[in-house]
Protein backbone atom coordinates (compact mmCIF):
# COMPACT_ATOMS: atom_id res chain seq x y z
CA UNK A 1 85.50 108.19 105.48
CA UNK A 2 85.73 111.89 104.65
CA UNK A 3 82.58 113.47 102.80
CA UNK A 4 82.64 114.97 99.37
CA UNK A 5 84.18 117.78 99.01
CA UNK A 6 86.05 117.73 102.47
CA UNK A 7 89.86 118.72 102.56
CA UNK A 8 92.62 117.62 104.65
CA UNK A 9 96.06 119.48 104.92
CA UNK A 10 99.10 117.05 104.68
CA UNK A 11 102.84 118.17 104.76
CA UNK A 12 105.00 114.83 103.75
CA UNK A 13 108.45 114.72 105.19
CA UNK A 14 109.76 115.91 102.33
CA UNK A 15 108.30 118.85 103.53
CA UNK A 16 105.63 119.41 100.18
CA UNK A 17 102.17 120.18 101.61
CA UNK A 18 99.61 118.98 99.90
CA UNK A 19 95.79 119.27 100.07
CA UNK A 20 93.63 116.32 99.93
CA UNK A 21 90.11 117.19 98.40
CA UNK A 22 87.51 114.06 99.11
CA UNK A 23 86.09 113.02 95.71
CA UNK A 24 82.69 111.83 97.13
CA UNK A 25 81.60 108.18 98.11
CA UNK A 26 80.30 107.24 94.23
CA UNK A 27 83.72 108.60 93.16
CA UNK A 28 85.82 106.94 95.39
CA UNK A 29 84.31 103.72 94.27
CA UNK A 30 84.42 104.14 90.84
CA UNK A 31 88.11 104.81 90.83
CA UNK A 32 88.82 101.55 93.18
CA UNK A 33 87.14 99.71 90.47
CA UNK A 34 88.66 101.28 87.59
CA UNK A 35 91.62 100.32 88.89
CA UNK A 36 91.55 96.77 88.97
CA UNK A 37 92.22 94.27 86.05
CA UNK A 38 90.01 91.34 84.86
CA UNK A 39 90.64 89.50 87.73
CA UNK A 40 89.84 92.07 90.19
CA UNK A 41 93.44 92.75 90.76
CA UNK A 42 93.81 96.57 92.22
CA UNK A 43 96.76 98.00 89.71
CA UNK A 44 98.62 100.47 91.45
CA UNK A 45 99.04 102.43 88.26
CA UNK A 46 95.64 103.29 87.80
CA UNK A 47 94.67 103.54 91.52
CA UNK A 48 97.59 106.12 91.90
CA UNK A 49 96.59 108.04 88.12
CA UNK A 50 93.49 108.18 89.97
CA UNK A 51 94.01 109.35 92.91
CA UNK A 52 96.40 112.33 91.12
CA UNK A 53 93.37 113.78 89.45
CA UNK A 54 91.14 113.72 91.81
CA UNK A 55 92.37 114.03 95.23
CA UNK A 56 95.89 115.09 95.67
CA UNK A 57 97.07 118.57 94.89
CA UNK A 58 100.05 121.13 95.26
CA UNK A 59 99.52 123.51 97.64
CA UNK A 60 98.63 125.73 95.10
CA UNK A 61 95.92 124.10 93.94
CA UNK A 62 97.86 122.54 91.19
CA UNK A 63 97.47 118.39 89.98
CA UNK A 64 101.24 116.55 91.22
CA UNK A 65 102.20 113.71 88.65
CA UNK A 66 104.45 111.01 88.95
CA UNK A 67 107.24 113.46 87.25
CA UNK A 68 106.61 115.74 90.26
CA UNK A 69 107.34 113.14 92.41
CA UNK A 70 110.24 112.14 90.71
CA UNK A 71 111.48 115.19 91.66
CA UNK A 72 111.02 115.66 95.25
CA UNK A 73 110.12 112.52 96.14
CA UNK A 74 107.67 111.54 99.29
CA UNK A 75 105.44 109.30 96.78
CA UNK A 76 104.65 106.37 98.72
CA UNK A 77 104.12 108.44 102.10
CA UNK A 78 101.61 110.84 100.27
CA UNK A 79 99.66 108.12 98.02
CA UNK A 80 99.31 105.84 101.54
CA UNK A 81 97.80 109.24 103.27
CA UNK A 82 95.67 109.84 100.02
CA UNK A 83 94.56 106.40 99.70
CA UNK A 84 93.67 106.26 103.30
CA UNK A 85 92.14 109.80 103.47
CA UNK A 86 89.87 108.96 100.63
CA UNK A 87 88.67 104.96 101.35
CA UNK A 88 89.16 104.26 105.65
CA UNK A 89 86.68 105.28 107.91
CA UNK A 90 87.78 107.84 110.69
């Protein structure tokens, strides 16, 4: 797992870059369990909201929503990256 604050430089096929910025360990497991219902269900929803605010962003610097990947698409490829960037060790 990547430490707090640690970035990682991902270009989709799309051919967006993004920057992933490591929320921290006490983060990252606050947003897996805000993300899951009453019966411990992981909702993709809030695991992706999640994951927009904290650890993806435009080159620029900027937050992406799911309008900005509406328009140029590459969301499932980049939230798979994020999600394993910010939870998997190695």
């Amino acid at each position: 797992m990547a430490k707090k604050g640690e970035q990682k430089l991902f270009e989709a096929t799309t051919k967006e870059k993004y920057t992933f910025q490591h929320p921290g360990l006490r983060e990252s497991v606050r947003m897996r369990d805000k993300s899951k219902n009453e019966h411990g269900v992981q909702q993709g929803e809030k695991l992706y909201e999640a994951m927009m605010e904290h650890v993806i962003f435009k080159e620029d610097g900027t937050k992406v929503s799911f309008e900005h990947f509406e328009e140029v698409g590459g969301f499932s490829e980049v939230m798979a990256a994020a999600v394993k960037f910010t939870f998997q060790e190695g």
